[in-house]
Protein backbone atom coordinates (compact mmCIF):
# COMPACT_ATOMS: atom_id res chain seq x y z
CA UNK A 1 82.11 40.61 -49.38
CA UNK A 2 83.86 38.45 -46.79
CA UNK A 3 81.80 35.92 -44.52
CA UNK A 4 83.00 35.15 -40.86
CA UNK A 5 85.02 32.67 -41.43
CA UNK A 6 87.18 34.27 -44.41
CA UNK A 7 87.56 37.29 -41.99
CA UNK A 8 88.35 35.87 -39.16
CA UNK A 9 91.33 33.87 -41.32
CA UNK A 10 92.65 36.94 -42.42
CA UNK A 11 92.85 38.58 -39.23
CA UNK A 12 94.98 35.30 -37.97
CA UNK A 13 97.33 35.84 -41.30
CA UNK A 14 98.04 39.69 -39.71
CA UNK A 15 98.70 38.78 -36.52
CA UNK A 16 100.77 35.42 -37.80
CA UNK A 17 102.84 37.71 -40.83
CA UNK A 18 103.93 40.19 -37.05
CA UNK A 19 105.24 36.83 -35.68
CA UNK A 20 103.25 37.63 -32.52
CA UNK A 21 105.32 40.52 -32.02
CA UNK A 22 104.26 43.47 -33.46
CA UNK A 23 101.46 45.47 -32.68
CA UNK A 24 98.05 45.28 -34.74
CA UNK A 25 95.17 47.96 -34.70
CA UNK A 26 91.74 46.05 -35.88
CA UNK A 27 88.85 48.73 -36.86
CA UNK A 28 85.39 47.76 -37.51
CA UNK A 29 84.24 50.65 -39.69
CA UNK A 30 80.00 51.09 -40.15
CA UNK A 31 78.30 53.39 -42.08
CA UNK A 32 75.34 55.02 -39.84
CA UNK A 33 72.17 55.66 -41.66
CA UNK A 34 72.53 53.67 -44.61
CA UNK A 35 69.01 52.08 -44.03
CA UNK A 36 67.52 55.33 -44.31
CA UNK A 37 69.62 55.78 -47.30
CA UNK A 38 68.60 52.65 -49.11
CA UNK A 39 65.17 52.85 -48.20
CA UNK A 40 64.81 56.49 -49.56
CA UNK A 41 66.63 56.37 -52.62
CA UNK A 42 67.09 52.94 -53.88
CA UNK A 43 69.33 50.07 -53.87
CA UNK A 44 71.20 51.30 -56.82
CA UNK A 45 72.22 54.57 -54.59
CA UNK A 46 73.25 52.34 -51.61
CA UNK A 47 75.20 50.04 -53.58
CA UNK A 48 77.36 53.23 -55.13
CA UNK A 49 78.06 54.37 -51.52
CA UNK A 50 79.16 50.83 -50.33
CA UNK A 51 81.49 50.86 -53.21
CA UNK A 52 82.76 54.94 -52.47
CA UNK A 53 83.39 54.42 -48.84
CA UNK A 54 85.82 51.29 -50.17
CA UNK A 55 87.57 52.95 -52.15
CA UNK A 56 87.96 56.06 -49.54
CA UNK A 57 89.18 53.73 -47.37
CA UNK A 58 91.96 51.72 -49.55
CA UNK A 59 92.96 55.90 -50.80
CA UNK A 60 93.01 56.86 -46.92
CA UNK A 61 95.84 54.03 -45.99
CA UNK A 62 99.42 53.34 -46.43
CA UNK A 63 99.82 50.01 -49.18
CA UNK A 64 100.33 47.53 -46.46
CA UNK A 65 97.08 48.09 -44.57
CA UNK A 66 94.27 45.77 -45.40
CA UNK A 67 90.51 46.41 -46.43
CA UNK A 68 87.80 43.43 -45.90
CA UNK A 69 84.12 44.42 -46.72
CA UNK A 70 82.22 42.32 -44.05
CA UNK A 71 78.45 44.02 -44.64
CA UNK A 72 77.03 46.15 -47.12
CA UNK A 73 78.41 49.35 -45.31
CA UNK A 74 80.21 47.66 -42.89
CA UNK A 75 84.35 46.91 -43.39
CA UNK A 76 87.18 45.47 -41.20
CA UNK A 77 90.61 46.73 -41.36
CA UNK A 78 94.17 45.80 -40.49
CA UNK A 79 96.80 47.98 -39.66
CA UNK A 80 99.79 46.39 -39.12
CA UNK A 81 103.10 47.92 -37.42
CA UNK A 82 100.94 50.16 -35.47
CA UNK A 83 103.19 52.52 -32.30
CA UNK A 84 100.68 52.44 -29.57
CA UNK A 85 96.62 54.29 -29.34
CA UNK A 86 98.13 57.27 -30.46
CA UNK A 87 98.85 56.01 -33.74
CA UNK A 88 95.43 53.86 -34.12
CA UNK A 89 93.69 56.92 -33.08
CA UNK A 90 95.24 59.03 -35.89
CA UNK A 91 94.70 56.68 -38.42
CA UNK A 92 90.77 56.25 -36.95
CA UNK A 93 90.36 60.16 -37.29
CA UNK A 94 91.86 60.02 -40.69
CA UNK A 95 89.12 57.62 -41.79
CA UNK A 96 86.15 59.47 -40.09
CA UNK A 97 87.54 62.69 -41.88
CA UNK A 98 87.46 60.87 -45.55
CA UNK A 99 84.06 58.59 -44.99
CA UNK A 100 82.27 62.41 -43.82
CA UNK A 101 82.96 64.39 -47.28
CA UNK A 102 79.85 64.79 -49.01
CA UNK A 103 79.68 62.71 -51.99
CA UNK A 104 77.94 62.96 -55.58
CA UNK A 105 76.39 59.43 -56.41
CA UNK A 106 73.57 58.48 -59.13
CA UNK A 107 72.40 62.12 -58.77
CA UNK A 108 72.14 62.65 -55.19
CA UNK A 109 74.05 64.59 -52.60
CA UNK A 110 75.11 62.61 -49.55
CA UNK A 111 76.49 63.60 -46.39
CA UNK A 112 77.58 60.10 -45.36
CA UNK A 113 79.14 59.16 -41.69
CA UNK A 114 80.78 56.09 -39.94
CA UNK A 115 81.69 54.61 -36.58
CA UNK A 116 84.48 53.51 -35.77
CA UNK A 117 85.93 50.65 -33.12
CA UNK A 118 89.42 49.58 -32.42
CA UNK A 119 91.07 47.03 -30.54
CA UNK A 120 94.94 46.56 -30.36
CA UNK A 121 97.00 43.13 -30.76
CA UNK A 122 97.79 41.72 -28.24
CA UNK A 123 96.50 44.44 -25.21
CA UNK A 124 92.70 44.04 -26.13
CA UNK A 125 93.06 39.63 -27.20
CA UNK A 126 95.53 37.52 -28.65
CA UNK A 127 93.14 36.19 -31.40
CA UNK A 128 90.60 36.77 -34.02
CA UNK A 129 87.86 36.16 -32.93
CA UNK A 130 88.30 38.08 -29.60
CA UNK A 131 90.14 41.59 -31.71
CA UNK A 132 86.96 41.42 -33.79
CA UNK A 133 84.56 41.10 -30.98
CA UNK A 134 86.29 43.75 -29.09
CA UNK A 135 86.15 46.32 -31.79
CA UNK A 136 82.81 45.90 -32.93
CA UNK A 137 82.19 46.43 -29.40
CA UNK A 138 84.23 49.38 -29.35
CA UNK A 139 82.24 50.83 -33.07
CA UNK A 140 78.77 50.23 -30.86
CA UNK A 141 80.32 52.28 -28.13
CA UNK A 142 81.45 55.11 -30.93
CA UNK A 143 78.26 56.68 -31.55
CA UNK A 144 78.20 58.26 -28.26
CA UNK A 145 81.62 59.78 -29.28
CA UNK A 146 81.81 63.48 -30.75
CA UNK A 147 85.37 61.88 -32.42
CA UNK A 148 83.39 59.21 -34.19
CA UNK A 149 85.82 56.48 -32.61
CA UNK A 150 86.51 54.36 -29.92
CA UNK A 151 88.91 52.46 -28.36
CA UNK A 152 88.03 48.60 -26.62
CA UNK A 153 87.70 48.84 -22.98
CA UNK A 154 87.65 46.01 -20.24
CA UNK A 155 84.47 46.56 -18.77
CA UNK A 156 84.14 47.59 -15.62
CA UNK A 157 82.31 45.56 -12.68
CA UNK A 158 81.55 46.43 -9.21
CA UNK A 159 84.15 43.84 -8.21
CA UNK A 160 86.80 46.09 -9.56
CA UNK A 161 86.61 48.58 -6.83
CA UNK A 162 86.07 47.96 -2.88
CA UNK A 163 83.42 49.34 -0.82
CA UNK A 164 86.18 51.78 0.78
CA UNK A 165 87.43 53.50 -2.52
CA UNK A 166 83.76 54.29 -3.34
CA UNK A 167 83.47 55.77 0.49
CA UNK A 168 86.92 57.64 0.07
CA UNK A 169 85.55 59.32 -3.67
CA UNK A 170 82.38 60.32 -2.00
CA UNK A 171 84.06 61.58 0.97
CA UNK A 172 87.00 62.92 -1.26
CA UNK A 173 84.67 64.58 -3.88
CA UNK A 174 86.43 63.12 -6.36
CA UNK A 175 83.35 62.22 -8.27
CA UNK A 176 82.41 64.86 -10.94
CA UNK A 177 79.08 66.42 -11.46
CA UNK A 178 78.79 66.43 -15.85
CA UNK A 179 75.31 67.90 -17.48
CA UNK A 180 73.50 67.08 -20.39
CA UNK A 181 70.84 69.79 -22.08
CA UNK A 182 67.20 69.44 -22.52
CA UNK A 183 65.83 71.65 -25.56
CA UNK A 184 62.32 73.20 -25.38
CA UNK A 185 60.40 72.08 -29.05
CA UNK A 186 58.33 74.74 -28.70
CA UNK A 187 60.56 77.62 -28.56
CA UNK A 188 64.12 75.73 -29.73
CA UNK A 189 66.03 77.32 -26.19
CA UNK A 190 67.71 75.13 -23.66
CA UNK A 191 65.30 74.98 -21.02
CA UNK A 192 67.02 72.37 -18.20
CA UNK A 193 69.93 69.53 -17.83
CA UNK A 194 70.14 66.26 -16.53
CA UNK A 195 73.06 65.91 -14.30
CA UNK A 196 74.99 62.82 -14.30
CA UNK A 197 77.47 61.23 -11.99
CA UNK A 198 80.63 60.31 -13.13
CA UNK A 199 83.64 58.96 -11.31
CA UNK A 200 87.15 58.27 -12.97
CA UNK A 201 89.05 56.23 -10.47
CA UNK A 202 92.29 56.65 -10.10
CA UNK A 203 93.50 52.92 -10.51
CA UNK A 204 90.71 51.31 -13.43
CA UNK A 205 89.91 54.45 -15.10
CA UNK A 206 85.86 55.55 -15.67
CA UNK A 207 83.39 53.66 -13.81
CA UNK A 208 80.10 52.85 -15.43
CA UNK A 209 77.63 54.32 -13.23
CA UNK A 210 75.53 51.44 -13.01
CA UNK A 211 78.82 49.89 -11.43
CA UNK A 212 79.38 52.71 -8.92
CA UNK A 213 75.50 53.16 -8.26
CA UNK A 214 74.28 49.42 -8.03
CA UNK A 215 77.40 49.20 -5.35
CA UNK A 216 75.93 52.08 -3.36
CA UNK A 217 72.31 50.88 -2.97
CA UNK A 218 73.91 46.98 -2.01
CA UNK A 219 76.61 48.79 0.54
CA UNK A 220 74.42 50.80 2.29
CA UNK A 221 76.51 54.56 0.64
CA UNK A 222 73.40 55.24 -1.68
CA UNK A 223 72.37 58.01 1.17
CA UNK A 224 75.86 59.54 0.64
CA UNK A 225 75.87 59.40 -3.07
CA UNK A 226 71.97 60.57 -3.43
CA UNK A 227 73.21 63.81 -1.34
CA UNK A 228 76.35 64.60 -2.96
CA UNK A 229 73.88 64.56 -6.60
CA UNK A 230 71.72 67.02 -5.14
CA UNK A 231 73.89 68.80 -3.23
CA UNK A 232 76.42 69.51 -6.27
CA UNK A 233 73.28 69.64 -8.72
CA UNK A 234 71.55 72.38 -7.00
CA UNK A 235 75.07 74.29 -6.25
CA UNK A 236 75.55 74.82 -10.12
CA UNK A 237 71.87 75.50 -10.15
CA UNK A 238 71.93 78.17 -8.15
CA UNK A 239 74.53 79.57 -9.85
CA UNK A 240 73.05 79.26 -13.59
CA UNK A 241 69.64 81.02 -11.91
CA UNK A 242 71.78 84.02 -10.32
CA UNK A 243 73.05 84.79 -14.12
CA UNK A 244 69.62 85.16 -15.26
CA UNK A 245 69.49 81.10 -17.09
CA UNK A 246 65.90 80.25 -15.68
CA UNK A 247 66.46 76.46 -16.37
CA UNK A 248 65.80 73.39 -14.67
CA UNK A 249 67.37 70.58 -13.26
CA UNK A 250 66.88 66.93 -13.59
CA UNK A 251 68.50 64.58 -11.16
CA UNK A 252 68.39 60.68 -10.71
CA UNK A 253 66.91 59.04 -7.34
CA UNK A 254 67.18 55.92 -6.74
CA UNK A 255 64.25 53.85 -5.75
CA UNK A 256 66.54 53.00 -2.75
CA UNK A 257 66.73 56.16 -1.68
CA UNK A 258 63.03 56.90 -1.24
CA UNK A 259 63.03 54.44 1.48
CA UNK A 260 65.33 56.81 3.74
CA UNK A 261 63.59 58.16 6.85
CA UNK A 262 63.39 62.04 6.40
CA UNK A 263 64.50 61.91 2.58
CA UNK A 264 62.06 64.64 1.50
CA UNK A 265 62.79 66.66 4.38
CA UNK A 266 66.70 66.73 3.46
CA UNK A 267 65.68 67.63 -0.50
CA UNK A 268 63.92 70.43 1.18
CA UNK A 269 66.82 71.61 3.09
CA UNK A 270 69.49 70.97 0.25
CA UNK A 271 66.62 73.98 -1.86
CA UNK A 272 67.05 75.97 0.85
CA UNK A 273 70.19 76.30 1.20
CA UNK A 274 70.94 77.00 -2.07
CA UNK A 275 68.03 78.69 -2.64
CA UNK A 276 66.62 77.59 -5.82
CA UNK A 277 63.05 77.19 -5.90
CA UNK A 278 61.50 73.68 -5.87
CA UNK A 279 59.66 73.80 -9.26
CA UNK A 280 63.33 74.12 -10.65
CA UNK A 281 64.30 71.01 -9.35
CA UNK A 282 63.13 67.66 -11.28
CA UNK A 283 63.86 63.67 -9.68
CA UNK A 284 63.95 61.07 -12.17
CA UNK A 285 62.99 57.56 -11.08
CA UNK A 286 62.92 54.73 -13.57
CA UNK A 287 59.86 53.28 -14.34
CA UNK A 288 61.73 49.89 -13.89
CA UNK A 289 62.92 50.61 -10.59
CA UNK A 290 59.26 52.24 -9.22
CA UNK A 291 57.67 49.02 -9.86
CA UNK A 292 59.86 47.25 -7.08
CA UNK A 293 57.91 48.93 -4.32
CA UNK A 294 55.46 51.77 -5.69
CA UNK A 295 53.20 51.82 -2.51
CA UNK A 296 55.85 53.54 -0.81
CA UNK A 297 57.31 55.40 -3.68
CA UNK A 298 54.15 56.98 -4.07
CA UNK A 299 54.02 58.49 -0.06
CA UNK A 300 57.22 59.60 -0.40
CA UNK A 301 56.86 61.34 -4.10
CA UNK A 302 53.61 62.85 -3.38
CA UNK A 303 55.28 64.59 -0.04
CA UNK A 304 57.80 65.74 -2.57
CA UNK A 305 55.68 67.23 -5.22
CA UNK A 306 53.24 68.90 -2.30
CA UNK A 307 56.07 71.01 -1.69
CA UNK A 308 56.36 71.86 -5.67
CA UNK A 309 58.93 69.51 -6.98
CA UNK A 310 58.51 67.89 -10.32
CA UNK A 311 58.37 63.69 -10.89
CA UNK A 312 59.71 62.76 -14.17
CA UNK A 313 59.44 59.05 -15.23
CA UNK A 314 62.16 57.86 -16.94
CA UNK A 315 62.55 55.44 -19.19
CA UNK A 316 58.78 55.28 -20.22
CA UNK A 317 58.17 52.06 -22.05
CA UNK A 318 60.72 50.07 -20.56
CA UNK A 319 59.40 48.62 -17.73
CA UNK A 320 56.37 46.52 -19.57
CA UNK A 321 54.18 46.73 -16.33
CA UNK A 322 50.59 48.12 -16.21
CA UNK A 323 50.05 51.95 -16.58
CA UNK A 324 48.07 51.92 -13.61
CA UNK A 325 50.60 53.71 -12.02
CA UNK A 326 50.33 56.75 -13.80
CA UNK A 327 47.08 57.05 -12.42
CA UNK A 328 48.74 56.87 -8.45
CA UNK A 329 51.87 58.20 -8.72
CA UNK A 330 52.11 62.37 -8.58
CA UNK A 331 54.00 62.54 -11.59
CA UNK A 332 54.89 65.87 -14.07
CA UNK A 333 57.35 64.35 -16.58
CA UNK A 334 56.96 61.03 -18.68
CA UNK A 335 60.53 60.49 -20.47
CA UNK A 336 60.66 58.40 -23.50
CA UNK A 337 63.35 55.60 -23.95
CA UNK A 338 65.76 56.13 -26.49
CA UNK A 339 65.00 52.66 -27.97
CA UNK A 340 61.69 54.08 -29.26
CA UNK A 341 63.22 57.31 -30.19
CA UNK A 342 65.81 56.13 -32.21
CA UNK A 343 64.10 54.70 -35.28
CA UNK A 344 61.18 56.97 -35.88
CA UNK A 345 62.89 58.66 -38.55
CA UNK A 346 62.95 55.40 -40.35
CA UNK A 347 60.13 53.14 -39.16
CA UNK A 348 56.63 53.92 -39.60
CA UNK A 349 55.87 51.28 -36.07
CA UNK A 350 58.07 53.70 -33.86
CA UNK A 351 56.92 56.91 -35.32
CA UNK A 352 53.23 55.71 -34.06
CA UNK A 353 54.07 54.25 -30.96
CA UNK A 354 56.13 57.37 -29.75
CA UNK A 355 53.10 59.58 -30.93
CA UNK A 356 51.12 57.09 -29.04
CA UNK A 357 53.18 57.89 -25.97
CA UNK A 358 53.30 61.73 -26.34
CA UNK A 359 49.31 62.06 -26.98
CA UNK A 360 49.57 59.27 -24.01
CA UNK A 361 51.50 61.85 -21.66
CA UNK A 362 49.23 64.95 -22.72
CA UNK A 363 45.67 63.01 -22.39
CA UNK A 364 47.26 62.92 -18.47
CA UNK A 365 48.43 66.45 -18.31
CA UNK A 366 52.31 65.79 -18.51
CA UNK A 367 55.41 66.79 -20.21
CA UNK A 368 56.70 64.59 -22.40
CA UNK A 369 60.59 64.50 -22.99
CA UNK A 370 62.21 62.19 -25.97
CA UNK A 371 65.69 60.96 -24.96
CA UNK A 372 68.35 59.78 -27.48
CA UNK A 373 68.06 62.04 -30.16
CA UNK A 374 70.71 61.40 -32.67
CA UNK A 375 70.02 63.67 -35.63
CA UNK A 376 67.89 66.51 -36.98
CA UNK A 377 65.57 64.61 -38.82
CA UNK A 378 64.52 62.46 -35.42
CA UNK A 379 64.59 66.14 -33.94
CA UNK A 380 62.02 67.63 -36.20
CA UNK A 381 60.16 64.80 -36.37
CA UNK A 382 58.94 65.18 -32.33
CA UNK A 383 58.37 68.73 -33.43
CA UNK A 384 55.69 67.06 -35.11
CA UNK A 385 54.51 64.69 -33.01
CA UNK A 386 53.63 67.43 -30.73
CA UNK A 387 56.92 66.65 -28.11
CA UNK A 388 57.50 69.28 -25.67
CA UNK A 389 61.19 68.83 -24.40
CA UNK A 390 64.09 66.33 -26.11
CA UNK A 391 67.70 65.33 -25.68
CA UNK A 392 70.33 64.07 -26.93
CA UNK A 393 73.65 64.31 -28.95
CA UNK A 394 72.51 66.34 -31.34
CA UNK A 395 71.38 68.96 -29.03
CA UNK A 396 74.55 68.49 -26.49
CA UNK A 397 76.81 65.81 -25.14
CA UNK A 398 76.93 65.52 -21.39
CA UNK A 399 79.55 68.17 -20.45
CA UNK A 400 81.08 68.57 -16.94
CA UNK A 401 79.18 71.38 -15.50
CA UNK A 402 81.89 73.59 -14.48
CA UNK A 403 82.58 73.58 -18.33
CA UNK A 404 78.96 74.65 -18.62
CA UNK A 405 78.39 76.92 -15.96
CA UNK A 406 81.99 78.71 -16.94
CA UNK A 407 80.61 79.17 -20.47
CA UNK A 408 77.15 80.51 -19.08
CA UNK A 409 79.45 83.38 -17.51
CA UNK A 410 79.05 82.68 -14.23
């Protein structure tokens, strides 16, 4: 097992042996679960599938490719001569394909599975230090990826657009609606979506939409923005509901735009117009961002959910503020970070604290929805812990909703 340094050495051999010419594709490759592994069947288990996945990996490439363990499930490794992202990308699938076939080991069946991050010499750094950085950035970013890779990008910042080219999209509806499904516990049927703004821009590619929305609320377009959402979200709405799909829709609101003059009154009118009922419609608002100003959230969210639309808190155990709130605000829908979700299959600590906060939600009279959920056995577990609604990959990636609504046969 290499340390830092001895790594970091070898990548500067590679990119040295190219003489700075040639291109070459740097993968950080991690096993996911292998905690859970180790902790459930012993170190002697773990150790054997440290040892498989190397060898899968040295049978998977060509003779002059390179394989440096780094972690206990954790390897770097160097493809030199690479053609381009095409050719990274097949050799990335390749190696997600191999590390996923069940394996035998000391006994026991496993169904391993890795992430995997690339970054390209010299389009993604010139060194290293920065190629390694880069695409163990990229392997973080690959577990929200149904391929099981990703590529390095440059992030995006709010400086990398203007003002005007976030105007022209909203004016140009060239931002895109996508939808993510919520799954009922109870009776295992998708029972809502969360829709989710997305905007690829022609010149920088997809724009974060932190970027995009932070930029609204400083610039003054966060009216514009908060209308398309609800305007597009309750257009697809309408349409699932005429096919006989009785769900419901989630939609983000910005603290920001509570503040409008008239904003419930135009939420009204937007349900009217597309006729959809106003228990079908759901506004998120972070806990994070209600705590900037929740004397005059709460006027403006209890005028909403007079008229019969639910308040969902999301984010729930993020904000680290006093609960009084809970007892204020009219709220339907507590939402449970994914940073509490995401270990209860394999930490005792989050397994109580998110029963804490479901029992928490239901001693109130809400709904309690788990976000983030990765695998089956973090699924089943909130079937336990008496969770009524959940999302996340496993159930469904965001999808763009015409995809959706197209499938639904409308």
């Amino acid at each position: 097992m290499l340390n830092r340094g001895a790594t970091m050495q070898a990548v500067a051999q590679a990119i040295a042996a190219g003489g700075g010419d040639d291109e070459l594709a740097v993968l950080v490759v991690r096993g996911r679960r292998t905690r859970e592994t180790e902790l459930s069947l012993g170190y002697a288990v773990a150790d054997a599938l440290a040892a498989a996945m190397e060898a899968k990996l040295v049978a998977s490439l060509r003779a002059q490719d390179t394989v440096l363990r780094i972690g206990e499930h954790a390897f770097v490794v160097l493809l030199p001569g690479v053609r381009g992202r095409q050719h990274a990308a097949l050799a990335a699938a390749k190696l997600v394909r191999a590390l996923g076939q069940p394996l035998m080991l000391e006994g026991w069946q496993l169904h391993p599975s890795v992430t995997v991050g690339l970054a390209l010499y010299p389009s993604d750094g010139t060194d290293a230090d920065a190629l390694c950085l880069h695409a163990d950035q990229a392997c973080h970013e690959a577990r929200n990826e149904a391929d099981g890779f990703a590529f390095w990008h440059r992030p995006v910042h709010a400086d990398s657009f203007t003002h005007d080219e976030l105007r022209d999209a909203l004016a140009r509806n060239q931002l895109e609606l996508y939808l993510q499904p919520v799954l009922d516990l109870h009776d295992s049927r998708i029972s809502g979506y969360e829709a989710l703004a997305r905007w690829n821009h022609p010149r920088i590619g997809m724009v974060p939409p932190p970027a995009f929305v932070g930029e609204a609320e400083r610039t003054g377009l966060i009216g514009e923005l908060t209308r398309w959402s609800l305007t597009v979200a309750l257009r697809h709405l309408a349409q699932l509901r005429r096919e006989g799909h009785m769900v419901r829709m989630n939609v983000n609101l910005s603290v920001v735009a509570l503040q409008m003059p008239g904003f419930a009154l135009q939420v009204m009118d937007l349900l009217r117009v597309w006729q959809v009922p106003p228990a079908a419609l759901a506004l998120e608002v972070t806990e994070s961002a209600l705590m900037r100003d929740v004397v005059r959230a709460q006027g403006v969210l209890a005028e909403l959910h007079d008229e019969g639309i639910r308040i969902s808190i999301d984010d729930f155990g993020t904000g680290y503020s006093s609960m009084a709130y809970l007892q204020r605000l009219p709220t339907d829908e507590l939402k449970i970070d994914r940073s509490f979700v995401i270990d209860i299959a394999t930490s005792d600590r989050a397994r109580h604290l998110v029963g804490s906060m479901v029992d928490l939600g239901h001693n109130l009279g809400l709904e309690v929805v788990a976000e983030g959920v990765e695998d089956e056995a973090t699924l089943a577990l909130l079937r336990d812990l008496g969770c009524d609604r959940a999302q996340g990959y496993v159930i469904g990636r965001p999808r763009p909703a015409t995809d959706i609504v197209s499938a639904a046969g409308v």
